[in-house]
PDB file of N, CA and C in Angstrom:
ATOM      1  N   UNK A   1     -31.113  20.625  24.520  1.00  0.00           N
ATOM      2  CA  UNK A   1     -31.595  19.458  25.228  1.00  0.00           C
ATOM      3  C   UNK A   1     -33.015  19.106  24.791  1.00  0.00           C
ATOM      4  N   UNK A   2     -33.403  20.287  24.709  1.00  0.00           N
ATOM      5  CA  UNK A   2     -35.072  19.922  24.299  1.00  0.00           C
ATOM      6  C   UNK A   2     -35.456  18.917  22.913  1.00  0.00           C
ATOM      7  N   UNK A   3     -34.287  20.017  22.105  1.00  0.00           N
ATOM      8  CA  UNK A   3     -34.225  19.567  20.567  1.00  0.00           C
ATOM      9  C   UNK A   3     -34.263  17.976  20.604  1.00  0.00           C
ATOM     10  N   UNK A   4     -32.816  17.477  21.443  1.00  0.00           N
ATOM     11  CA  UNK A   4     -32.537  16.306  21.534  1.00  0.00           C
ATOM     12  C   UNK A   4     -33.781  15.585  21.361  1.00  0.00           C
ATOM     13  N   UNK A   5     -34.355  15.575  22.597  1.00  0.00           N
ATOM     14  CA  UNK A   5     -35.593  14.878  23.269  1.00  0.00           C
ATOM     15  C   UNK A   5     -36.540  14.561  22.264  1.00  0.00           C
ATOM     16  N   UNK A   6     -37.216  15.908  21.734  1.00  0.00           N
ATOM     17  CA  UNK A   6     -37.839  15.854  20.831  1.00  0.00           C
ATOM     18  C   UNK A   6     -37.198  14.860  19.213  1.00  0.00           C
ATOM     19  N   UNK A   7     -36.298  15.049  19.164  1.00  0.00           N
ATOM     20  CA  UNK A   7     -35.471  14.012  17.889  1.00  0.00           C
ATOM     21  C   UNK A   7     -35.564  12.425  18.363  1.00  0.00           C
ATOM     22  N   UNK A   8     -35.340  12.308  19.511  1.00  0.00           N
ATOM     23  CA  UNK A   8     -35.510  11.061  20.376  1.00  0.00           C
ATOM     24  C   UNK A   8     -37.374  10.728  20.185  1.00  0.00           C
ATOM     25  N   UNK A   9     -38.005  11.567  20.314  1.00  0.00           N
ATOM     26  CA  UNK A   9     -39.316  11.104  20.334  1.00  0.00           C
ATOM     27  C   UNK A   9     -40.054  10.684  18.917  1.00  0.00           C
ATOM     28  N   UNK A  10     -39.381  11.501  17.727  1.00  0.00           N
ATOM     29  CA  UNK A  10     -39.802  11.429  16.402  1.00  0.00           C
ATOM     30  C   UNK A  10     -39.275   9.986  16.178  1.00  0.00           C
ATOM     31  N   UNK A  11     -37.907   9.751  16.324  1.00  0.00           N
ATOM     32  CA  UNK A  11     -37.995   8.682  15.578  1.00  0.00           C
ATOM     33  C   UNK A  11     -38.517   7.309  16.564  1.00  0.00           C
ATOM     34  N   UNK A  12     -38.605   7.405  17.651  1.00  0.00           N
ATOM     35  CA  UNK A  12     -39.441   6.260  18.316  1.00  0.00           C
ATOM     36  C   UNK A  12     -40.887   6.268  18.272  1.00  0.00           C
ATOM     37  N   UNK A  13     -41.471   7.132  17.042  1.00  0.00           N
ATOM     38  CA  UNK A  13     -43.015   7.467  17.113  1.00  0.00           C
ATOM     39  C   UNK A  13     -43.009   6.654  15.534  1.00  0.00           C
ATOM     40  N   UNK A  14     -41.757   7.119  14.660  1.00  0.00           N
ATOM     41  CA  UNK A  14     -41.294   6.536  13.466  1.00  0.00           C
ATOM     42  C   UNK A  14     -41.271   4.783  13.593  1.00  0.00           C
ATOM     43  N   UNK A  15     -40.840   4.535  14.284  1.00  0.00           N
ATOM     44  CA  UNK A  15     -39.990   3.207  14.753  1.00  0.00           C
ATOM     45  C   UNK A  15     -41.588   2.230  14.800  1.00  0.00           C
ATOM     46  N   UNK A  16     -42.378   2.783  15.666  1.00  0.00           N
ATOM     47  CA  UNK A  16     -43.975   2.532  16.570  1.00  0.00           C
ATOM     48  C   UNK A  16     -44.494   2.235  15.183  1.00  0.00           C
ATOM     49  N   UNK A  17     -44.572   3.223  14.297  1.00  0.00           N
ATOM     50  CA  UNK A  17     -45.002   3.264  12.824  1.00  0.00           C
ATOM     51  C   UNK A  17     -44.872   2.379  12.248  1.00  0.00           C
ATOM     52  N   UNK A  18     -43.511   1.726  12.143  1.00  0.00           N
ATOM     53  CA  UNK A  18     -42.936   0.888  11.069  1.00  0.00           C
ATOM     54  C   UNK A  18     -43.032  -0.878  11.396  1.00  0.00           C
ATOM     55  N   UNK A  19     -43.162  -0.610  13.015  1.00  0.00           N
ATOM     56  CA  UNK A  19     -43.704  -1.773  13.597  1.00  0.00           C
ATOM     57  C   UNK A  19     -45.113  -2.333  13.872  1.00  0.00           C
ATOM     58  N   UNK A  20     -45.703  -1.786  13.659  1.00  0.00           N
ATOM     59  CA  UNK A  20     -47.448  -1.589  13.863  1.00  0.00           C
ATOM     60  C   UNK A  20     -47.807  -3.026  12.968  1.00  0.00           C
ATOM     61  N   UNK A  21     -47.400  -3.399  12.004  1.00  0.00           N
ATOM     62  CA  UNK A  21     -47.653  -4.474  11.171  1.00  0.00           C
ATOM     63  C   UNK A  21     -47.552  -5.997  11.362  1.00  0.00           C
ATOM     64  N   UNK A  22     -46.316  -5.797  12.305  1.00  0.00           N
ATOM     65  CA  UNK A  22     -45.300  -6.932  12.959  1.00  0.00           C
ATOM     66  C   UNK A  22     -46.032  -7.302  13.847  1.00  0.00           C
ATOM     67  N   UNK A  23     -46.412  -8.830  13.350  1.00  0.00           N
ATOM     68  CA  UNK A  23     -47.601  -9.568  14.417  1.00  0.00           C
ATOM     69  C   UNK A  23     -46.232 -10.111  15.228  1.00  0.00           C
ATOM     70  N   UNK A  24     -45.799 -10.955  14.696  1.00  0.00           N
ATOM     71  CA  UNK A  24     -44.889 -12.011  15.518  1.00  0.00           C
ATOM     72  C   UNK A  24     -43.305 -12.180  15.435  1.00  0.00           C
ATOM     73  N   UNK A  25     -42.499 -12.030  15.897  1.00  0.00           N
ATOM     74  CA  UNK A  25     -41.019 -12.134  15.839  1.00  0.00           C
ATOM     75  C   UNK A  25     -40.690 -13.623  16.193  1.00  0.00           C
ATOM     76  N   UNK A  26     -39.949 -13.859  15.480  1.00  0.00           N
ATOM     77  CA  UNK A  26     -39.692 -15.551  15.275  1.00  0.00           C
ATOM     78  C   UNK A  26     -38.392 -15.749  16.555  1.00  0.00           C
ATOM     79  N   UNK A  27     -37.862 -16.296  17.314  1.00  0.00           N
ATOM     80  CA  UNK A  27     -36.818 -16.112  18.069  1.00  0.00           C
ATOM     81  C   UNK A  27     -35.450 -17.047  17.624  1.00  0.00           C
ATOM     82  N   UNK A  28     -34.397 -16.363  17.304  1.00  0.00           N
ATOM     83  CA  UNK A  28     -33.495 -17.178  16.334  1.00  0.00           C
ATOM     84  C   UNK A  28     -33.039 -18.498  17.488  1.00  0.00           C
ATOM     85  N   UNK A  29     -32.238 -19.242  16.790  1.00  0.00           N
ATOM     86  CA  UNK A  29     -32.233 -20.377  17.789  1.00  0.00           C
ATOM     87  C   UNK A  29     -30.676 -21.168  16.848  1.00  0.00           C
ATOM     88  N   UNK A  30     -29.327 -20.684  18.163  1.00  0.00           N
ATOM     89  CA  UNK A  30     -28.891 -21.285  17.262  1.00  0.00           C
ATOM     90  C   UNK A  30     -28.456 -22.942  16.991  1.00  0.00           C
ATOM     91  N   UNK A  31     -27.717 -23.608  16.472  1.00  0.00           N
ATOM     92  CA  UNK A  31     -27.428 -24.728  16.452  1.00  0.00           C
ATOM     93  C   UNK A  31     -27.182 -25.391  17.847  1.00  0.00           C
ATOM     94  N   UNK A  32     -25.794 -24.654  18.187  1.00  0.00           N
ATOM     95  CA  UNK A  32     -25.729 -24.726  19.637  1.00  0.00           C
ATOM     96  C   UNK A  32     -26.846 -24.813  20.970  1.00  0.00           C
ATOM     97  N   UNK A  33     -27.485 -24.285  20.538  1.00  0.00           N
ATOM     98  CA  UNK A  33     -28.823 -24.161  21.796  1.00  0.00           C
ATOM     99  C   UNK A  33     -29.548 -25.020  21.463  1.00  0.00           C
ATOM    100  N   UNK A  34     -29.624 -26.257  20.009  1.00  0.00           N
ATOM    101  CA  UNK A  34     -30.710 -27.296  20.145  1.00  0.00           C
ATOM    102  C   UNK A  34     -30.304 -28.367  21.345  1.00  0.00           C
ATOM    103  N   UNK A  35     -31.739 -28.791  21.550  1.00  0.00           N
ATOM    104  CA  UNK A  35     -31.262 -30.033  22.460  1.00  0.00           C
ATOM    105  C   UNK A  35     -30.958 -31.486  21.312  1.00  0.00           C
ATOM    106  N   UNK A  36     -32.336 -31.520  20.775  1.00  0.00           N
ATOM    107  CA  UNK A  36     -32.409 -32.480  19.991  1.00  0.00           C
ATOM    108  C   UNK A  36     -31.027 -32.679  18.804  1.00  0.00           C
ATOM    109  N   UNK A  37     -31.366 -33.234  18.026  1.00  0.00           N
ATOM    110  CA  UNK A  37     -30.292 -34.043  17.137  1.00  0.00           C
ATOM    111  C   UNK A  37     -30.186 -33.513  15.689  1.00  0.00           C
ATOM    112  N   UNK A  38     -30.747 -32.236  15.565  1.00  0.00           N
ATOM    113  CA  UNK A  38     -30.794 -31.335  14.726  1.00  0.00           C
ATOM    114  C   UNK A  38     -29.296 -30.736  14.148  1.00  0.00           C
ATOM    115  N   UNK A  39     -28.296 -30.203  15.817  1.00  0.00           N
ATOM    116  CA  UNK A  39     -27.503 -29.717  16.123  1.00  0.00           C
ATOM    117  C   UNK A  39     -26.491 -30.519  15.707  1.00  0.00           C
ATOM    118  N   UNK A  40     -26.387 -31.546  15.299  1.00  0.00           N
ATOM    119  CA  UNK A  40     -25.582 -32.487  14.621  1.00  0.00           C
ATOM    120  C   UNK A  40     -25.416 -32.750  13.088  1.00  0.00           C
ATOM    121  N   UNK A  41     -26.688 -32.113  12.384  1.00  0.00           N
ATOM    122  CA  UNK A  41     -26.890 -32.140  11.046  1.00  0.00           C
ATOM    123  C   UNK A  41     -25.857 -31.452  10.020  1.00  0.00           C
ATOM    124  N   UNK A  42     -25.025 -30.491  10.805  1.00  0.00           N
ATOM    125  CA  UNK A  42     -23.991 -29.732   9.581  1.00  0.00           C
ATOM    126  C   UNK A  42     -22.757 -30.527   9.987  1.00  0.00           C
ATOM    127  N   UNK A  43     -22.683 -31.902  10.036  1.00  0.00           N
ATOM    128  CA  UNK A  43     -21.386 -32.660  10.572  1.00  0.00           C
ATOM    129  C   UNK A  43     -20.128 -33.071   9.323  1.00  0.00           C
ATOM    130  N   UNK A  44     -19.487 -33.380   9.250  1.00  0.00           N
ATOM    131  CA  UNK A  44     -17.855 -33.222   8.537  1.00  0.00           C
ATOM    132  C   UNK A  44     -18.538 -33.366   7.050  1.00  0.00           C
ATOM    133  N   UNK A  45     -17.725 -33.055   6.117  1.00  0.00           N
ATOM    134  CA  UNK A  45     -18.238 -33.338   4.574  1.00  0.00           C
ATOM    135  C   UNK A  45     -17.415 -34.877   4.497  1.00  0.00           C
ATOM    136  N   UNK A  46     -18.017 -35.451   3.392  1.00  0.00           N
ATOM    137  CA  UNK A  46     -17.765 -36.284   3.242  1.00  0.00           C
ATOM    138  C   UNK A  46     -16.477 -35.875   1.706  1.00  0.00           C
ATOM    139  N   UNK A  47     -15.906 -37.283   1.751  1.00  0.00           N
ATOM    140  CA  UNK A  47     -14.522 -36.779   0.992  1.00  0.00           C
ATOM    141  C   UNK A  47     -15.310 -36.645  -0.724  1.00  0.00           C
ATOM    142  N   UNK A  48     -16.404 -36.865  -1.339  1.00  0.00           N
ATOM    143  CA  UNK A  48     -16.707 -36.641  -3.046  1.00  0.00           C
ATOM    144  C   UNK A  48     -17.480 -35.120  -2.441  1.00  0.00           C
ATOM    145  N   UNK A  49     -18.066 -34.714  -0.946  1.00  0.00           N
ATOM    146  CA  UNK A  49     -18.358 -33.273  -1.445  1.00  0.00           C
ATOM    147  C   UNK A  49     -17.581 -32.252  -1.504  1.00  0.00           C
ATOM    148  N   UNK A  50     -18.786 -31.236  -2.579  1.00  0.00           N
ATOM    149  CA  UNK A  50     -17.738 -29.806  -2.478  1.00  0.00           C
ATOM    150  C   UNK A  50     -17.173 -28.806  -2.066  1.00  0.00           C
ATOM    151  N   UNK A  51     -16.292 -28.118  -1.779  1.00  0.00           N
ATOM    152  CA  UNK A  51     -16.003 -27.513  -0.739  1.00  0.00           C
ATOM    153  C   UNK A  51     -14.278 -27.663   0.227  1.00  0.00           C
ATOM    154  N   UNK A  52     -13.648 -29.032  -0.397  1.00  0.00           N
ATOM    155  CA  UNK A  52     -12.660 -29.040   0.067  1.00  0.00           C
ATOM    156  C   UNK A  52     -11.465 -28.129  -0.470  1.00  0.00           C
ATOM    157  N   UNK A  53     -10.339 -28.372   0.780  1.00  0.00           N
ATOM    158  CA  UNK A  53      -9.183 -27.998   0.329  1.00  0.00           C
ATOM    159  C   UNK A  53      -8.046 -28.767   0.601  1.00  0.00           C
ATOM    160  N   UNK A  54      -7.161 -28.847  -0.414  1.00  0.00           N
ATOM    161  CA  UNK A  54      -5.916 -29.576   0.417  1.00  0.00           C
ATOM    162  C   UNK A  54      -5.002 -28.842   0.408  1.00  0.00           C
ATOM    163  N   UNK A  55      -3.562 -29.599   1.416  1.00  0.00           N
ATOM    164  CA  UNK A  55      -2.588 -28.644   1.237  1.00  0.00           C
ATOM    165  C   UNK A  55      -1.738 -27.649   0.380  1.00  0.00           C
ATOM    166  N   UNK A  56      -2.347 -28.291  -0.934  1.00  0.00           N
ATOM    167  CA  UNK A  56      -1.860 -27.515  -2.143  1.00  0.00           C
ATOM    168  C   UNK A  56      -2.568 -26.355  -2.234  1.00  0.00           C
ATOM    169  N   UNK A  57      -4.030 -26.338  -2.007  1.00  0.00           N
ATOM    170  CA  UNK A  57      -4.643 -25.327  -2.712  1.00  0.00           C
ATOM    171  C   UNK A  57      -4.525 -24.058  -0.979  1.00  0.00           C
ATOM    172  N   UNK A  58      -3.685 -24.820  -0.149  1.00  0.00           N
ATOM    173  CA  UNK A  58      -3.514 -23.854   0.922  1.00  0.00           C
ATOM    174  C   UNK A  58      -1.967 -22.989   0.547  1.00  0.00           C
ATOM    175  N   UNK A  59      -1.325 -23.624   0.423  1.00  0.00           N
ATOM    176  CA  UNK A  59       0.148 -23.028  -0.050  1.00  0.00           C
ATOM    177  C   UNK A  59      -0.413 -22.023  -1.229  1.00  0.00           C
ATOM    178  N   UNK A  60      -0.743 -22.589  -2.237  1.00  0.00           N
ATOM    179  CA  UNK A  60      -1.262 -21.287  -3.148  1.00  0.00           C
ATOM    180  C   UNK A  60      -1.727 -20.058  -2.753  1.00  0.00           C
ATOM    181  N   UNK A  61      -2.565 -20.226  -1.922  1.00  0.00           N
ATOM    182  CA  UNK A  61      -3.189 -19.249  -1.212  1.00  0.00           C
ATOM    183  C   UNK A  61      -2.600 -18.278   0.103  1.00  0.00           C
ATOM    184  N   UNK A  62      -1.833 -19.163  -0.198  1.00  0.00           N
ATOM    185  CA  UNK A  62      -0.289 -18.151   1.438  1.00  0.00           C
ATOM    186  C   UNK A  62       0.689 -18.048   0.030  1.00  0.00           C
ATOM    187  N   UNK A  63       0.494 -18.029  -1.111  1.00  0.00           N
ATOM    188  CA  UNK A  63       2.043 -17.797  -2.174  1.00  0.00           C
ATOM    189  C   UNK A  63       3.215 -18.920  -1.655  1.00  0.00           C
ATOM    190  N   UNK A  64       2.752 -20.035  -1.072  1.00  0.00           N
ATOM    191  CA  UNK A  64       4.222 -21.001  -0.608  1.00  0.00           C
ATOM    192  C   UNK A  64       4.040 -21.720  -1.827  1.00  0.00           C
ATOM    193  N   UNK A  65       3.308 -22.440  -2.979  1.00  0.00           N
ATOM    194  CA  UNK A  65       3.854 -23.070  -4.178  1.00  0.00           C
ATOM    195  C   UNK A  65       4.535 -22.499  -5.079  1.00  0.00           C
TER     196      UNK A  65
END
């Protein structure tokens, strides 16, 4: 038990160490949680960008062509 404790204390003395540098933590924020109109910016592709698929290149990919 002691051992434990003591293993518990090294690496949170480790941890204290490695953080000592770390002025500021940024807080993630995701899309969902904007209010503003930000949260709208990754909206449908348009049909010349890249990235699509159609039903063909879906059958290929399940082995149905």
């Amino acid at each position: 038990m002691i051992e434990t404790l003591t293993l518990i204390e090294q690496c949170a003395a480790r941890l204290l160490q490695l953080w000592q540098d770390v002025e500021a933590v940024e807080t993630v924020v995701s899309d969902a949680q904007r209010n503003d109109d930000r949260r709208f910016l990754n909206g449908p592709k348009l049909a010349d960008d890249n990235g699509h698929f159609n039903q063909g290149d879906i059958d290929v990919m399940f082995g149905c062509a």
